[in-house]
Protein backbone atom coordinates (compact mmCIF):
# COMPACT_ATOMS: atom_id res chain seq x y z
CA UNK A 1 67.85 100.77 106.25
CA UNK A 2 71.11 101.38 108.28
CA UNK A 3 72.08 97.34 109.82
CA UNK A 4 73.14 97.23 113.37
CA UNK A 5 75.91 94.39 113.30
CA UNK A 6 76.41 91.80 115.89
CA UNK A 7 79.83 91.09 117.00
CA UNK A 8 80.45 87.83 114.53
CA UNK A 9 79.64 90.19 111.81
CA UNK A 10 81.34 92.78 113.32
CA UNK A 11 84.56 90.16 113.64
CA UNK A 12 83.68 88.87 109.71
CA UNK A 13 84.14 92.44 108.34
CA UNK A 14 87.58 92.85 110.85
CA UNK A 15 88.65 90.07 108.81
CA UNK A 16 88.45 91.90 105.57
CA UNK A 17 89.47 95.19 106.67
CA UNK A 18 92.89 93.65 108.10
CA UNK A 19 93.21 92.21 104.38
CA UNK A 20 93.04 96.03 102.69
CA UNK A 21 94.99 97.20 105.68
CA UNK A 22 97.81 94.81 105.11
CA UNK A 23 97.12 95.64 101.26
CA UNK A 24 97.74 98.97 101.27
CA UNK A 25 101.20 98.61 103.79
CA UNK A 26 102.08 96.15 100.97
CA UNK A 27 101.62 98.68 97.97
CA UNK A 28 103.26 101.44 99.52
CA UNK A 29 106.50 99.36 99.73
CA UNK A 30 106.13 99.23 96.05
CA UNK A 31 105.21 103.13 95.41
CA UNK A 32 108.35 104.69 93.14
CA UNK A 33 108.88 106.61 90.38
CA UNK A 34 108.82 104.44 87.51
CA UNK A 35 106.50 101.40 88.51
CA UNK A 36 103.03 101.41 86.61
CA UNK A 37 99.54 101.83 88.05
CA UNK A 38 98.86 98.27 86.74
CA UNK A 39 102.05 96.83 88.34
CA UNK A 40 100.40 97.79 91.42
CA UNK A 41 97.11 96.24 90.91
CA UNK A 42 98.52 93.07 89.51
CA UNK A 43 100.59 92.76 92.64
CA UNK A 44 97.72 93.75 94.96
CA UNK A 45 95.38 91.29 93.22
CA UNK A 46 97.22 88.46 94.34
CA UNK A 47 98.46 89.21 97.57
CA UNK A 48 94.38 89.49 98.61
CA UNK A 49 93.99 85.96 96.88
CA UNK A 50 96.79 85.08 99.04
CA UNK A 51 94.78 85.67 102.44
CA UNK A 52 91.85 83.44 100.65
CA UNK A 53 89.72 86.86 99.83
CA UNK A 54 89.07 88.28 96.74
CA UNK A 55 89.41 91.76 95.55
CA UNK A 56 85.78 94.22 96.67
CA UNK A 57 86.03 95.70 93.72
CA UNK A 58 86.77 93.89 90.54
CA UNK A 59 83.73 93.33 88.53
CA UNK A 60 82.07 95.66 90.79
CA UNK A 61 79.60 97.67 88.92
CA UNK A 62 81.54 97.03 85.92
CA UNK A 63 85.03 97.95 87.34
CA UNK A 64 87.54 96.44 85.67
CA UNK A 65 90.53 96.17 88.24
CA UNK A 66 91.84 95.59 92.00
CA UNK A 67 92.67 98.52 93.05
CA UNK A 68 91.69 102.38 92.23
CA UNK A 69 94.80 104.31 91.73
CA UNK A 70 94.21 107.67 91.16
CA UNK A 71 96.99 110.35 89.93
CA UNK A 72 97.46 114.30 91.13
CA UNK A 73 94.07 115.78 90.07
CA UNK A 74 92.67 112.55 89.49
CA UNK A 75 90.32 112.27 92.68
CA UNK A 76 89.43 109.04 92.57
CA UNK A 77 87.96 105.35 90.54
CA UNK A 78 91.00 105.83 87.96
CA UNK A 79 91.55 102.84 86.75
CA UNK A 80 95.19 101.14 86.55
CA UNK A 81 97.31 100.87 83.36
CA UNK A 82 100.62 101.72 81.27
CA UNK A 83 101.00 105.29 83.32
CA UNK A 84 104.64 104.76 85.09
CA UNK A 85 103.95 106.94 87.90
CA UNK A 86 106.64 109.96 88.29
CA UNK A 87 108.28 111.28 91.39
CA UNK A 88 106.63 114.87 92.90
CA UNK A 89 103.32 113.11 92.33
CA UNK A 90 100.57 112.03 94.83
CA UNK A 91 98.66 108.62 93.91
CA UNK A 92 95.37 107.66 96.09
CA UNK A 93 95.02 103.82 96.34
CA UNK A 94 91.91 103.14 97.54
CA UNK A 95 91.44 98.48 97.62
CA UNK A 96 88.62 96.39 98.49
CA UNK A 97 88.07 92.59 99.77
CA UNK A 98 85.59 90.61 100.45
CA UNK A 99 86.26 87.66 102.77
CA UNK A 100 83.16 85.01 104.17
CA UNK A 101 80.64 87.06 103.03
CA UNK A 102 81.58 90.50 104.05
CA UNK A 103 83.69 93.63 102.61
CA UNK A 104 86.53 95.71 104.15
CA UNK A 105 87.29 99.13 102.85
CA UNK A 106 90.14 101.53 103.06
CA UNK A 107 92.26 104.10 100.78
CA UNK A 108 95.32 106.08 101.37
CA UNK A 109 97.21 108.80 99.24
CA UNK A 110 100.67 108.21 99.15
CA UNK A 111 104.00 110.60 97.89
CA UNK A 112 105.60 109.33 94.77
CA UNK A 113 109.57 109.98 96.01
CA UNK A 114 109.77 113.07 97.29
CA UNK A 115 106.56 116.28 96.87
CA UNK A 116 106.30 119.36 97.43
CA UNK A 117 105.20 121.39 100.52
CA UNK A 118 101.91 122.11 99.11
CA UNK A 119 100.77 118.41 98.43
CA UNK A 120 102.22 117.32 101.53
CA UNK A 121 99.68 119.60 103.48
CA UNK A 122 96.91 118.80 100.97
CA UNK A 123 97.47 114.89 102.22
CA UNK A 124 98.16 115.52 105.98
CA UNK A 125 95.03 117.82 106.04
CA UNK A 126 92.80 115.41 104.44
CA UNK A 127 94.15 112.15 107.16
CA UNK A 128 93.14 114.49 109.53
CA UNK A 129 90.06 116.02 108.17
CA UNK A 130 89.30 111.91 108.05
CA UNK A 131 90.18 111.10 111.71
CA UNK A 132 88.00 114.30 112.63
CA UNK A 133 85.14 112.63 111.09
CA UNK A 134 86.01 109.72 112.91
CA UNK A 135 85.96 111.43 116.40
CA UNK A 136 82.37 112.69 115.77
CA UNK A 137 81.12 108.89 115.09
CA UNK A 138 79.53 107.70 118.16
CA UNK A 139 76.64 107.02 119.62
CA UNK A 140 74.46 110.01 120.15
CA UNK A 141 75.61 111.97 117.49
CA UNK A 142 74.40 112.40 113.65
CA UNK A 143 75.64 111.72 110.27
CA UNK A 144 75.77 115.21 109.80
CA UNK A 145 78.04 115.70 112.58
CA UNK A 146 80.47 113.27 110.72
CA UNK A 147 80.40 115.73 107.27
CA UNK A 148 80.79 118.90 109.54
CA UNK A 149 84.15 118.02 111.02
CA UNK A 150 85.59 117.19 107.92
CA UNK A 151 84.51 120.37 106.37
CA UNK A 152 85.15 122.48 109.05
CA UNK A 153 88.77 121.37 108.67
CA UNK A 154 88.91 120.99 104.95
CA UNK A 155 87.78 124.62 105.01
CA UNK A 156 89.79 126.05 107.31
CA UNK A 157 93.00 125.52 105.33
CA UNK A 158 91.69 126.95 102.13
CA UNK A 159 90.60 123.45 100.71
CA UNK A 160 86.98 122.36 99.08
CA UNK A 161 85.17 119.39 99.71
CA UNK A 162 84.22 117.03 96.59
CA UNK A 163 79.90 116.81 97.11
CA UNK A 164 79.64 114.55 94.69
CA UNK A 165 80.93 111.67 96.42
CA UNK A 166 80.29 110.70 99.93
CA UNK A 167 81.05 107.81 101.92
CA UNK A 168 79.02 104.74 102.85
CA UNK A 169 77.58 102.28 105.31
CA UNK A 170 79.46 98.66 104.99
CA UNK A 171 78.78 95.26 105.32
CA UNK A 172 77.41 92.09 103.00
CA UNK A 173 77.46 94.85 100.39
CA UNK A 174 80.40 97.40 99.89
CA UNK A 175 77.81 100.38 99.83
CA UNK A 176 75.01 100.37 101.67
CA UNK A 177 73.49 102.87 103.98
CA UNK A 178 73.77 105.52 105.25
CA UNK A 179 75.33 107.94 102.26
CA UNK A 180 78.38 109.75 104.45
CA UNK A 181 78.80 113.03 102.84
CA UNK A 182 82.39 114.86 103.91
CA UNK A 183 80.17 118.15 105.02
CA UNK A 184 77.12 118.56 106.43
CA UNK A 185 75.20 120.61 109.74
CA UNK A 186 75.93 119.34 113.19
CA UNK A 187 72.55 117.26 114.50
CA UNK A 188 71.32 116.38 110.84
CA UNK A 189 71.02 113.72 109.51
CA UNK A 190 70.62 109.42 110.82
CA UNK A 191 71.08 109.37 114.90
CA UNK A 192 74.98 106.61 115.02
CA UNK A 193 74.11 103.69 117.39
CA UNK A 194 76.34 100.94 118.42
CA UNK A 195 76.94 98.06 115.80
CA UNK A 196 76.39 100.80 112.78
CA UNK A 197 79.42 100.13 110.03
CA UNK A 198 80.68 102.81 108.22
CA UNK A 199 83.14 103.74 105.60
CA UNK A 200 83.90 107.30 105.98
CA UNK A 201 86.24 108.87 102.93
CA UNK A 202 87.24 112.65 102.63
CA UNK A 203 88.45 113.41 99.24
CA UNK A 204 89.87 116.71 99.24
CA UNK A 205 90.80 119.59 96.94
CA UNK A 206 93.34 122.16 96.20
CA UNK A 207 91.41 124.01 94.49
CA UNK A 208 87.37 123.66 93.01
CA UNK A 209 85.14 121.61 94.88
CA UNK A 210 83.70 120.75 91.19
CA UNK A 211 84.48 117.61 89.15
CA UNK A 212 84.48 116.19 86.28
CA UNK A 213 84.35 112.07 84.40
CA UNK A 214 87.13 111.30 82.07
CA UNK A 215 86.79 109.45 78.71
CA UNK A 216 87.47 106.15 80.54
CA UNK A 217 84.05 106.84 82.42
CA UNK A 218 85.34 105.99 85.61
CA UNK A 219 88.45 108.26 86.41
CA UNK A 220 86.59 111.56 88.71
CA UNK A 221 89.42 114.44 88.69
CA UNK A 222 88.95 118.18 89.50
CA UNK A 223 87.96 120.17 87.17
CA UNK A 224 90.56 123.04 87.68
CA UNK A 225 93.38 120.17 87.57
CA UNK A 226 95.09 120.94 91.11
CA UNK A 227 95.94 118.24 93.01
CA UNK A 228 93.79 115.97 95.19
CA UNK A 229 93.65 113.77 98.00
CA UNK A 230 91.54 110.59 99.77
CA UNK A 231 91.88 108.74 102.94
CA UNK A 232 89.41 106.43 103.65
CA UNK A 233 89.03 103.89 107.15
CA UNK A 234 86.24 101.48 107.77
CA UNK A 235 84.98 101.70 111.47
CA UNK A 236 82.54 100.45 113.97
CA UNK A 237 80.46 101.87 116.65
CA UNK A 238 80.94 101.58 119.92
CA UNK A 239 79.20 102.37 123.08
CA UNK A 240 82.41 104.53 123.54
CA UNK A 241 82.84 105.73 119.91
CA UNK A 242 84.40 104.85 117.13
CA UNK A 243 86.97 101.62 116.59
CA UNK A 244 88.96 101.94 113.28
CA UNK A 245 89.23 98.32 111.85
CA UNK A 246 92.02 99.34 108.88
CA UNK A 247 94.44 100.84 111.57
């Protein structure tokens, strides 16, 4: 069942998704060559305590940590630790919170000092393969219309979409329906109404669409080991389209 919010829990999950927001403005300032992955979560852990929320996903499922920093061909879910990250790499944060009853949602991939030209595209493509998705959420239009735009760009400059992950409806739950694959046929899928939540999260790759668990049994990276990137915004649906509530 896909929940049509009203606007007080429209304005509850707005409260959580300024938290990540402000979360992930906060880590980036902290983003050099040297710091470790767990520096970062410790940090982020208590600066969510700090707005009286308390981290989406730790405990979640099992996870074990705040935030889930994931590393060059590391896709996503890797889980914080010793690692000192190293400048020329590309590190996806992706942070929950959950705040009176509700969960916000958002990820970004960030440069670790200065990268290359090729992982600089790789992460500009993918924010924009994301904010194409976005366009295509509003009312009258279909999941699959989401999952098309995001492909159709991902595609178009020689990237592949992870299909083993999608993105999510949002709300009392952190996943809930509908599932929001990154590709997909125009017109297929759920019809988007007003008042519909959604998390919508392209994770894009270099190279092979195909993926693989490491050791850890959390950490998804690509199988060929090029790089990969993950943007991620919570919205709502208007009667005029999308509103992005992690802007």
């Amino acid at each position: 069942m896909i929940n049509i919010r009203n606007a007080t829990e429209i304005e509850k999950i707005s409260k959580a998704c300024k938290i990540v927001k402000e979360t992930l403005e906060y880590v980036e300032t902290l983003i050099v060559p040297g710091v470790t992955t767990i520096e970062l979560d410790s940090k982020a852990e208590k600066f969510i305590r700090s707005k009286g929320a308390v981290p989406g996903f730790k405990g979640l499922y099992g996870f074990p940590a705040t935030l889930c920093i994931s590393v060059d061909e590391e896709v996503v879910h890797g889980i914080p630790g010793t690692r000192k990250l190293k400048e020329g790499e590309i590190v996806s944060v992706d942070v929950g919170s959950f705040i009176d009853g509700f969960y916000g949602d958002h990820a970004r991939s960030f440069p670790v000092g200065k990268v290359d030209e090729l992982k600089a595209k790789l992460m500009n493509v993918t924010k924009e393969c994301l904010l194409d998705g976005i366009d295509q959420a509003k009312p009258g239009n279909s999941i699959g219309d989401i999952g098309h735009a995001i492909q159709k760009k991902a595609e178009l400059n020689g990237y592949s979409i992870v299909t083993e992950l999608v993105g999510h409806g949002i709300g009392e739950k952190l996943h809930e329906d509908p599932q929001i694959p990154n590709f997909g046929k125009p017109g297929y899928g759920p019809k988007i109404e007003p008042g519909m939540c959604f998390a919508i999260e392209p994770m894009i790759n270099m190279g092979t669409y195909e993926v693989l668990t490491k050791k850890d049994g959390w950490t998804i990276a690509t199988k060929d080991g090029k790089p990969s990137a993950h943007f991620e915004h919570t919205i709502t649906i208007t009667e005029n389209g999308a509103k992005i509530l992690t802007l």
